[in-house]
C-alpha atoms as a PDB file:
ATOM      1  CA  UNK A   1     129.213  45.127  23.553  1.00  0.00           C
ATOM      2  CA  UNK A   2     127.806  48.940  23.219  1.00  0.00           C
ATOM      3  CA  UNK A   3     124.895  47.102  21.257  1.00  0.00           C
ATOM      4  CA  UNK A   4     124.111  44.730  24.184  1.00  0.00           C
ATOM      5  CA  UNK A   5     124.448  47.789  27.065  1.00  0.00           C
ATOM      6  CA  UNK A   6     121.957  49.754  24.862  1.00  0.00           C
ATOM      7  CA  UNK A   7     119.492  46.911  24.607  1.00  0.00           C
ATOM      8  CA  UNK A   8     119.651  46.403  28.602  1.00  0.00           C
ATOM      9  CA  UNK A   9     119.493  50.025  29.279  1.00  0.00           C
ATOM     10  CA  UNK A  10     116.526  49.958  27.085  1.00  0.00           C
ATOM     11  CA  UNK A  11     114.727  47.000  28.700  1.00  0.00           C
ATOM     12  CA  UNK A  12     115.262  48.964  32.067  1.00  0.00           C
ATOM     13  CA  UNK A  13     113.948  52.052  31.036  1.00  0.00           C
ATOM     14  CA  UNK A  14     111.005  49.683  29.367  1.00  0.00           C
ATOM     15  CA  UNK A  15     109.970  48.372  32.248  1.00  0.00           C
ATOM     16  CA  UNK A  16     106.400  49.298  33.851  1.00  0.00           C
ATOM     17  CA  UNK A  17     107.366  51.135  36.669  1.00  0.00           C
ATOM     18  CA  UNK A  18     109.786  52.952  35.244  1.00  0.00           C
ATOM     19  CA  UNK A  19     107.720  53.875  32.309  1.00  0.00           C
ATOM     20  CA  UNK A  20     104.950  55.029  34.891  1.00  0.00           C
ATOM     21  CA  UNK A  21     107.717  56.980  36.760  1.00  0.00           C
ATOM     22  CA  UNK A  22     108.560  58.823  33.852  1.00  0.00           C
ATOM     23  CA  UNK A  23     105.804  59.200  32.536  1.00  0.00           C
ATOM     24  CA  UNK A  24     104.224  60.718  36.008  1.00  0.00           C
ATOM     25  CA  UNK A  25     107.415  63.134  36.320  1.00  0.00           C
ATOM     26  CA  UNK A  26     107.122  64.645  33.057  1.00  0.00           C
ATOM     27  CA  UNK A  27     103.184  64.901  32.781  1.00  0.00           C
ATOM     28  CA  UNK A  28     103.151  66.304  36.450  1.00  0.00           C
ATOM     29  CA  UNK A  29     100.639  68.957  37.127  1.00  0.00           C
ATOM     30  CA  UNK A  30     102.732  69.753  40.183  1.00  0.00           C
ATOM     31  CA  UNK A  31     104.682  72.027  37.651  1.00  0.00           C
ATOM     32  CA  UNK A  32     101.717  75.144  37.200  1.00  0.00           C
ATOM     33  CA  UNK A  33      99.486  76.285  39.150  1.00  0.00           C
ATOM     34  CA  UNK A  34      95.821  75.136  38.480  1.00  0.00           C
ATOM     35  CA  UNK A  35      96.825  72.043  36.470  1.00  0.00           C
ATOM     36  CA  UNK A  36      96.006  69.372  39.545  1.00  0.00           C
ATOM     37  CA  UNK A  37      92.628  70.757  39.639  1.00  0.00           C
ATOM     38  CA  UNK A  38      91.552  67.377  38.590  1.00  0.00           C
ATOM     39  CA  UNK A  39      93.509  65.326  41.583  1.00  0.00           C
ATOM     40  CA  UNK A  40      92.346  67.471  43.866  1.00  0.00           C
ATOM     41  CA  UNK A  41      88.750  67.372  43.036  1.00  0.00           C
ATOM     42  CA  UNK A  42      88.232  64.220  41.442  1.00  0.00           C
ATOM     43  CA  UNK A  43      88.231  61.170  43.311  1.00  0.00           C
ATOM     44  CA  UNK A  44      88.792  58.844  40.803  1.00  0.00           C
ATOM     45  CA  UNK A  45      92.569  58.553  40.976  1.00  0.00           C
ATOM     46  CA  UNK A  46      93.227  60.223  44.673  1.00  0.00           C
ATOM     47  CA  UNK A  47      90.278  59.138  46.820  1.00  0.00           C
ATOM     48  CA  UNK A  48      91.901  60.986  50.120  1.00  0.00           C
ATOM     49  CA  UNK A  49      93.561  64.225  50.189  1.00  0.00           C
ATOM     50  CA  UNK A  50      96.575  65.289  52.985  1.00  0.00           C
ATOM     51  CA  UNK A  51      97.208  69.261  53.997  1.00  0.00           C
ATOM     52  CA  UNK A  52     101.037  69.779  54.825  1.00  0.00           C
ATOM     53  CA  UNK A  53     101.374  72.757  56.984  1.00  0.00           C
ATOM     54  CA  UNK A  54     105.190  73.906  57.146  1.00  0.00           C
ATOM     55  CA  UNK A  55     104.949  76.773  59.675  1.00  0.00           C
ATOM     56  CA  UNK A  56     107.835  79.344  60.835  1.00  0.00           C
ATOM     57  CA  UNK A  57     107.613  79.598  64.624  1.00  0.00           C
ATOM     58  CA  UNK A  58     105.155  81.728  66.030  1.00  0.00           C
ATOM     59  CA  UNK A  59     103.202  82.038  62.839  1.00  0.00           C
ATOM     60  CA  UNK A  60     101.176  78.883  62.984  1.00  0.00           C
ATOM     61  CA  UNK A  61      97.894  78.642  61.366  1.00  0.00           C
ATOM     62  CA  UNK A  62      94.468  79.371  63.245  1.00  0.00           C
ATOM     63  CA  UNK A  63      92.576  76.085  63.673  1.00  0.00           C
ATOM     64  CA  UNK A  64      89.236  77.366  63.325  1.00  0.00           C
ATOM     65  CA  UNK A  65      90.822  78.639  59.750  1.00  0.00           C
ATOM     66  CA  UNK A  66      91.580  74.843  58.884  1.00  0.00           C
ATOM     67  CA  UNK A  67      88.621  73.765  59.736  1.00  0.00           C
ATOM     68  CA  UNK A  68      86.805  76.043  57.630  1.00  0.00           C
ATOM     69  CA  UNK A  69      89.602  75.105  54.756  1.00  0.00           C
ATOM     70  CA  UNK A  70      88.171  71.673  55.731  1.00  0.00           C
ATOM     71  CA  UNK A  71      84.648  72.227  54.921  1.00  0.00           C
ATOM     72  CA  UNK A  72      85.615  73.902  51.944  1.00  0.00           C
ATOM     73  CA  UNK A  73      87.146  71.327  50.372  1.00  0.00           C
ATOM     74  CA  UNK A  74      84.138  68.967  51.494  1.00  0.00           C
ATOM     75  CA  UNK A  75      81.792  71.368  49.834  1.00  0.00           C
ATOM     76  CA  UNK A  76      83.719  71.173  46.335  1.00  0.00           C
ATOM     77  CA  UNK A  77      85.182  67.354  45.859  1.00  0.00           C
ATOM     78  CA  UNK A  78      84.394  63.954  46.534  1.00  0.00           C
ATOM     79  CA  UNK A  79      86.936  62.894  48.601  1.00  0.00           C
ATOM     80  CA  UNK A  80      86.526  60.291  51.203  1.00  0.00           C
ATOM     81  CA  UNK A  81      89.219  61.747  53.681  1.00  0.00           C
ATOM     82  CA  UNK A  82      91.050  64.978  54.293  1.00  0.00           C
ATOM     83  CA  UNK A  83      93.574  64.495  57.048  1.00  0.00           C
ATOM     84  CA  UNK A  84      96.003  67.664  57.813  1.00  0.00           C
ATOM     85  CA  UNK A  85      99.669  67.720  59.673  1.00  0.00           C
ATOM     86  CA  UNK A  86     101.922  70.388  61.162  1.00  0.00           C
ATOM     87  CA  UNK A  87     105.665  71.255  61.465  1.00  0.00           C
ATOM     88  CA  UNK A  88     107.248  74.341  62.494  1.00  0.00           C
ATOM     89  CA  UNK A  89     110.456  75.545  61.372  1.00  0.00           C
ATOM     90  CA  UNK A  90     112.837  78.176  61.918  1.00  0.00           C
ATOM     91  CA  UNK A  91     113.496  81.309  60.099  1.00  0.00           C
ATOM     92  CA  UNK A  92     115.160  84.876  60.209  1.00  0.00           C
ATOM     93  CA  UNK A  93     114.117  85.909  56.693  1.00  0.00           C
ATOM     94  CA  UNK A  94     111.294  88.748  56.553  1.00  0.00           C
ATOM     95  CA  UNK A  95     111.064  88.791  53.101  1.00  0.00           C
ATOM     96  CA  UNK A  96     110.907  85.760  50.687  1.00  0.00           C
ATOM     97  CA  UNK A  97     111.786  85.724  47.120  1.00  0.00           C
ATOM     98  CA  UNK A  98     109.945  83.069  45.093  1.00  0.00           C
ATOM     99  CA  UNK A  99     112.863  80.765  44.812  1.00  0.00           C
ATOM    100  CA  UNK A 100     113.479  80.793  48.518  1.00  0.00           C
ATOM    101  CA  UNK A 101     109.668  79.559  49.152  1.00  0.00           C
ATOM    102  CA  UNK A 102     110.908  76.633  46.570  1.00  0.00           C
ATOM    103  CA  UNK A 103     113.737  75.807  48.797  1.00  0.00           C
ATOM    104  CA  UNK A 104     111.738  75.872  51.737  1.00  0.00           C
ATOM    105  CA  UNK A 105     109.264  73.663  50.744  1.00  0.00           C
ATOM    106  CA  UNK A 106     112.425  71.248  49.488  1.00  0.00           C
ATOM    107  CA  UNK A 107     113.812  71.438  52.501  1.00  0.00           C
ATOM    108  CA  UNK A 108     110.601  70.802  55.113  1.00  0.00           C
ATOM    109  CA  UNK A 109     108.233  69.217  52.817  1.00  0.00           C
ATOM    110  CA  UNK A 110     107.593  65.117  53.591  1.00  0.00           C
ATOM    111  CA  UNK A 111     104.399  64.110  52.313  1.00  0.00           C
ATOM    112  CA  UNK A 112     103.775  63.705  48.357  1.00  0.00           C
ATOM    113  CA  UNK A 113     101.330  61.862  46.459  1.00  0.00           C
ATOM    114  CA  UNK A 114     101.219  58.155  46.505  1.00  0.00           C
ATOM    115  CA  UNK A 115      98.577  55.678  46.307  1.00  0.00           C
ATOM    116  CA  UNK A 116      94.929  56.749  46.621  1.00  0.00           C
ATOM    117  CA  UNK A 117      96.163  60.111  48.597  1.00  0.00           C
ATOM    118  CA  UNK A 118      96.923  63.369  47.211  1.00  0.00           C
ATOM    119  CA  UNK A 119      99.161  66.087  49.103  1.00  0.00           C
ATOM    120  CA  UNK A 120      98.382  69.726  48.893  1.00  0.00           C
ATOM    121  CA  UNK A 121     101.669  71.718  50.918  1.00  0.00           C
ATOM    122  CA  UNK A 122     101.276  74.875  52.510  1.00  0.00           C
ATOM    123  CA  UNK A 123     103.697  77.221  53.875  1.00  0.00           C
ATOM    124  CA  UNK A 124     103.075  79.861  56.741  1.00  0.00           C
ATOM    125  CA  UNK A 125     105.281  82.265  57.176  1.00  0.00           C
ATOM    126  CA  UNK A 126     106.622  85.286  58.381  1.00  0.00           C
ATOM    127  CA  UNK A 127     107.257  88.100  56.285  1.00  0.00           C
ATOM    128  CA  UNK A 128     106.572  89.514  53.539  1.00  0.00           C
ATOM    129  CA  UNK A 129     106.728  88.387  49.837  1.00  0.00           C
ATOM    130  CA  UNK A 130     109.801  89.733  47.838  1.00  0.00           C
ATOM    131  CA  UNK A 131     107.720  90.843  44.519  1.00  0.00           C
ATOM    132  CA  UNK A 132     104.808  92.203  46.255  1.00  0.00           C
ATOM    133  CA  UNK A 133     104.868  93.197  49.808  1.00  0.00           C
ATOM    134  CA  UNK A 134     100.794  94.050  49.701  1.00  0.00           C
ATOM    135  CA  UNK A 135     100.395  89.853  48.874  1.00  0.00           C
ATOM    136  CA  UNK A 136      98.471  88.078  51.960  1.00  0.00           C
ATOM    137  CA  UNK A 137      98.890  84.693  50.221  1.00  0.00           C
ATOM    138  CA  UNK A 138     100.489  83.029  46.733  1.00  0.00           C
ATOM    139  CA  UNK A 139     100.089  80.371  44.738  1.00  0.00           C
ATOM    140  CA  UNK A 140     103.264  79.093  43.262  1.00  0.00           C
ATOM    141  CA  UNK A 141     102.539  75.338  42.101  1.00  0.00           C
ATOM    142  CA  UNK A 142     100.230  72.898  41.272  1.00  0.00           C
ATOM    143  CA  UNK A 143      99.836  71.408  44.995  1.00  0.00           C
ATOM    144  CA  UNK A 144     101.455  74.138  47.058  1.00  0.00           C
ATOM    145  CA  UNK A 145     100.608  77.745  48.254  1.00  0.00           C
ATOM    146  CA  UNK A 146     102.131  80.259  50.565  1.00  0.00           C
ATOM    147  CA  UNK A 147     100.173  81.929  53.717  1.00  0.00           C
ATOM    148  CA  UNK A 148     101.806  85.159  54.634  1.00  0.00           C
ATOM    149  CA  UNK A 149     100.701  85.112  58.355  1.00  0.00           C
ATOM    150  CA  UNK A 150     102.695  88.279  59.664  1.00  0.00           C
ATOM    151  CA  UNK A 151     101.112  90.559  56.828  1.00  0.00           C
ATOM    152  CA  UNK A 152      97.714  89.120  57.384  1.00  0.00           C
ATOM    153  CA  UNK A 153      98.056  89.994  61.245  1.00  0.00           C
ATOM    154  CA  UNK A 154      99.218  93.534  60.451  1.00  0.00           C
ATOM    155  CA  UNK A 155      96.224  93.990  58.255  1.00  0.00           C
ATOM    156  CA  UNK A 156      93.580  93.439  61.040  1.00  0.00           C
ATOM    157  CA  UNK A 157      91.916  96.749  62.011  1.00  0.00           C
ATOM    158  CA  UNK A 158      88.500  97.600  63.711  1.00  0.00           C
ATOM    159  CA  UNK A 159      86.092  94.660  63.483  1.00  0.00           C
ATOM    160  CA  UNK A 160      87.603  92.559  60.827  1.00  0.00           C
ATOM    161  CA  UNK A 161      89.757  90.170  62.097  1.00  0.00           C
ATOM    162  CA  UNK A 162      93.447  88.505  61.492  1.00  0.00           C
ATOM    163  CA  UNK A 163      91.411  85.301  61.715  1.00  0.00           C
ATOM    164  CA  UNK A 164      88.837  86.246  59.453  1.00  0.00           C
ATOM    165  CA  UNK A 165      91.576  87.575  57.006  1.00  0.00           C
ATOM    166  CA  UNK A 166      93.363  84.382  57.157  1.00  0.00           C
ATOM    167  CA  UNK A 167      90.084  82.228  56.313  1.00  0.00           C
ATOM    168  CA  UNK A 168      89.264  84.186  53.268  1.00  0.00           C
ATOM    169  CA  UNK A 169      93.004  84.173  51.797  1.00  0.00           C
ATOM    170  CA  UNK A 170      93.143  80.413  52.833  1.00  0.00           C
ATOM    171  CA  UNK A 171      90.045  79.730  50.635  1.00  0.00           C
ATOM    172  CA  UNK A 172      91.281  81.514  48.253  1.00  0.00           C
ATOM    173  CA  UNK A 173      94.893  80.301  47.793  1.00  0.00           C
ATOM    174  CA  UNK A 174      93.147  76.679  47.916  1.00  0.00           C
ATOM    175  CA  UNK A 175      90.894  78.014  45.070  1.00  0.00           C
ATOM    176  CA  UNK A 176      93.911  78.650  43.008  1.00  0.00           C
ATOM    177  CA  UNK A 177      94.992  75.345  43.103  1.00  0.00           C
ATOM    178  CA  UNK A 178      91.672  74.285  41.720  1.00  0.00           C
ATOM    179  CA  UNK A 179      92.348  76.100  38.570  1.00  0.00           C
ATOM    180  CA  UNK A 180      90.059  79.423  39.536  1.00  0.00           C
ATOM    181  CA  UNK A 181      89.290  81.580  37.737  1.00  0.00           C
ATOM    182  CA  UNK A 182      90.296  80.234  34.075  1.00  0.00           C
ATOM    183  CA  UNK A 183      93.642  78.938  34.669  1.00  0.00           C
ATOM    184  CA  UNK A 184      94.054  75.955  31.756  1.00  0.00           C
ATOM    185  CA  UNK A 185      90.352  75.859  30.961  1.00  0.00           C
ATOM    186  CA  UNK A 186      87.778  78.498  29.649  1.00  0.00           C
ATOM    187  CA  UNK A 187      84.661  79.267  32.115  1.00  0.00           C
ATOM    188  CA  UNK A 188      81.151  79.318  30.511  1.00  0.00           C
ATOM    189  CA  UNK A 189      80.826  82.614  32.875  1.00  0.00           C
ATOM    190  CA  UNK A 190      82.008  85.307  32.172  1.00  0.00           C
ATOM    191  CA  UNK A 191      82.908  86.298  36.099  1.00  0.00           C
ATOM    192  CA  UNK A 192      87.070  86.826  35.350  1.00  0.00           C
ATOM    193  CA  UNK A 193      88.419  90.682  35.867  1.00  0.00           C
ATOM    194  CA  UNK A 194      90.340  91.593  33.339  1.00  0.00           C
ATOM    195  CA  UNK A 195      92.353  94.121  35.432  1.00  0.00           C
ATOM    196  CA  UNK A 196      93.350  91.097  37.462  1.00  0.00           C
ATOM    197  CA  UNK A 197      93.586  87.618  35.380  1.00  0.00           C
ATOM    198  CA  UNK A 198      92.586  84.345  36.951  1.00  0.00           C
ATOM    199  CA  UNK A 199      90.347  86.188  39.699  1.00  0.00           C
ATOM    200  CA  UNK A 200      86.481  86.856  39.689  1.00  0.00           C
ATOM    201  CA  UNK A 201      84.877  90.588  39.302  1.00  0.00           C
ATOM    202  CA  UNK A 202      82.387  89.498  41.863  1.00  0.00           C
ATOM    203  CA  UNK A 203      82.854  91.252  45.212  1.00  0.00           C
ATOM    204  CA  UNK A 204      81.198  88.398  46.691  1.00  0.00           C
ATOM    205  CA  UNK A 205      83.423  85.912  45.693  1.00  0.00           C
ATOM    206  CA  UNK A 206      86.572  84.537  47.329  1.00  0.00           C
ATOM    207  CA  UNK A 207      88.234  84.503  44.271  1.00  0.00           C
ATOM    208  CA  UNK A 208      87.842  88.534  44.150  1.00  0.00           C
ATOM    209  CA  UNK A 209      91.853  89.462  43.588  1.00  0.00           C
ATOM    210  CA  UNK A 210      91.434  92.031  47.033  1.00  0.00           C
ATOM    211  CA  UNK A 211      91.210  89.258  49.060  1.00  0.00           C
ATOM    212  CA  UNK A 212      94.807  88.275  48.967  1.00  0.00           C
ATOM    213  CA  UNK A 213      96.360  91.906  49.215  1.00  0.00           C
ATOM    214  CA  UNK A 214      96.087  94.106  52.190  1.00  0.00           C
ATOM    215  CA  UNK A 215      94.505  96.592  50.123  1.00  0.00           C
ATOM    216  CA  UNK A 216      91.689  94.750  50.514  1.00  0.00           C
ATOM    217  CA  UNK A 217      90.021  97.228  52.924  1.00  0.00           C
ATOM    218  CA  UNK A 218      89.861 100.215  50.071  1.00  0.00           C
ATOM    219  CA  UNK A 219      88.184  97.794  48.044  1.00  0.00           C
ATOM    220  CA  UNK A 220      85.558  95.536  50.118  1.00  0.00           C
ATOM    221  CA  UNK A 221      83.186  96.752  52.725  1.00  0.00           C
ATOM    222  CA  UNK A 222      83.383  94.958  55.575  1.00  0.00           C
ATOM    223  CA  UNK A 223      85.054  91.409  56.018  1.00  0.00           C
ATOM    224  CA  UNK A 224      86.898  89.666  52.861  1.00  0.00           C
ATOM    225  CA  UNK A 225      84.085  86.599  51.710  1.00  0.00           C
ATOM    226  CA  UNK A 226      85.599  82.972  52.351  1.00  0.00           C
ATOM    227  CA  UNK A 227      83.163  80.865  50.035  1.00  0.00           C
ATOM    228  CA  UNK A 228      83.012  80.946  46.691  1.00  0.00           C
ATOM    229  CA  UNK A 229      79.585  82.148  44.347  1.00  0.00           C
ATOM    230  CA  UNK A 230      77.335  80.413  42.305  1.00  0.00           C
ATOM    231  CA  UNK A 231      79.613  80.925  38.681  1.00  0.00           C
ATOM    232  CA  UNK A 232      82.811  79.507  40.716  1.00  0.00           C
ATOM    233  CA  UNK A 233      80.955  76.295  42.052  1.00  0.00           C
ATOM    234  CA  UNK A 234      79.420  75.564  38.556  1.00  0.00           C
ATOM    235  CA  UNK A 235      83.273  75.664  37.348  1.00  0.00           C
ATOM    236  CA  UNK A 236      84.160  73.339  39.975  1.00  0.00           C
ATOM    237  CA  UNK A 237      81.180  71.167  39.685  1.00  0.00           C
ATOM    238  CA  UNK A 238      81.813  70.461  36.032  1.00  0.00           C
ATOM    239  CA  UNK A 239      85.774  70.302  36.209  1.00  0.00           C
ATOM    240  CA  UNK A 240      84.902  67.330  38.984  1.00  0.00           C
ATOM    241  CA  UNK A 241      82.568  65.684  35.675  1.00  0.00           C
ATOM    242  CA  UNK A 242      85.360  66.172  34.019  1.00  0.00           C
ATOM    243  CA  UNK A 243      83.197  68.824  31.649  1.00  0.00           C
ATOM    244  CA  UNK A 244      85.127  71.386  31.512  1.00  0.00           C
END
């Protein structure tokens, strides 16, 4: 009998969906950040791409920010669609801890990948983050980032906007995800600081590490850059060949 429940369990487990099911949960890039850079600018498996915006009340995202997310992402894959949704949520925290982030995103999150369509989740919130309470923005999975809205208000001064703030460490976060700058593969540039790992020593770049701390003023002049420079899009261009 034992025999018979082992062989059944086995042609269960055997079967093709379930195979592909665990095959998908344990292989997930969803687990590190930079490892879906490949679903997210490829096209091959995930033709369309969905933003999830989970948003604390009163901290929701600046449209003209999305829309320049938008274009970014136009600029860098080949996807057919990008489509974005919002939610708010409520919240009395003003500082989050890593695994609080992880159980908000459990909690509010909807939308994950399935089919042709790819889901990138963002959180906005209020606050500040626990470990560093300088950080504008983190990246803390493969598919999901954090927008610290309340610190990125505060650091407005002068002529340099919340807004403008909020488009460059938008950009940025979203560059994480895409595996910049060396995160699982080795650039043929040599454009990563290596007082701050995984960001560029160009100024110029969004990927400079300033742009998501609010110490960003002492080290820029003038606005934080939103678009990325030549050595990032060559790293993009030939992790979408699948070259690098």
């Amino acid at each position: 009998m034992r025999n018979i429940t082992l062989f059944l369990a086995f042609v269960i487990l055997s079967s093709a969906g379930c195979l592909d099911s665990l095959k998908e949960d344990l292989i997930s890039c969803e687990n590190k950040v930079g490892e879906c850079r490949y679903e997210i600018l490829q096209s091959s498996k995930y033709s369309k791409l969905h933003i999830e915006i989970d948003y604390v009340s009163g901290y929701e995202p600046s449209s003209d920010a999305l829309d320049l997310l938008r274009q970014r992402i136009n600029e860098v894959t080949d996807k057919t669609s990008v489509t974005f949704s919002q939610e708010s949520f409520g919240s009395t925290d003003t500082s989050y801890s890593l695994e609080e982030m992880l159980e908000i995103e459990n909690s509010q999150r909807t939308k994950f990948k399935k089919g042709d369509e790819f889901v990138i989740h963002i959180l906005y919130l209020n606050g500040e983050f626990e470990d560093n309470e300088n950080a504008l923005g983190i990246a803390y999975k493969g598919s999901s980032f954090a927008m610290f809205k309340e610190n990125i208000e505060d650091s407005a001064f002068l002529f340099i906007s919340a807004e403008d703030i909020e488009k460059a460490v938008l950009v940025h976060e979203y560059g994480h995800l895409l595996g910049l700058v060396n995160m699982g593969y080795t650039s043929p540039h040599d454009h990563e600081d290596p007082d701050h790992p995984h960001h560029s020593n160009n100024e110029e770049s969004v990927m400079y590490w300033a742009v998501e701390s609010q110490d960003f003023y002492n080290q820029l002049d003038g606005e934080p850059p939103n678009n990325f420079d030549s050595y990032d899009l060559d790293d993009l261009s030939l992790m979408k060949q699948g070259k690098l």
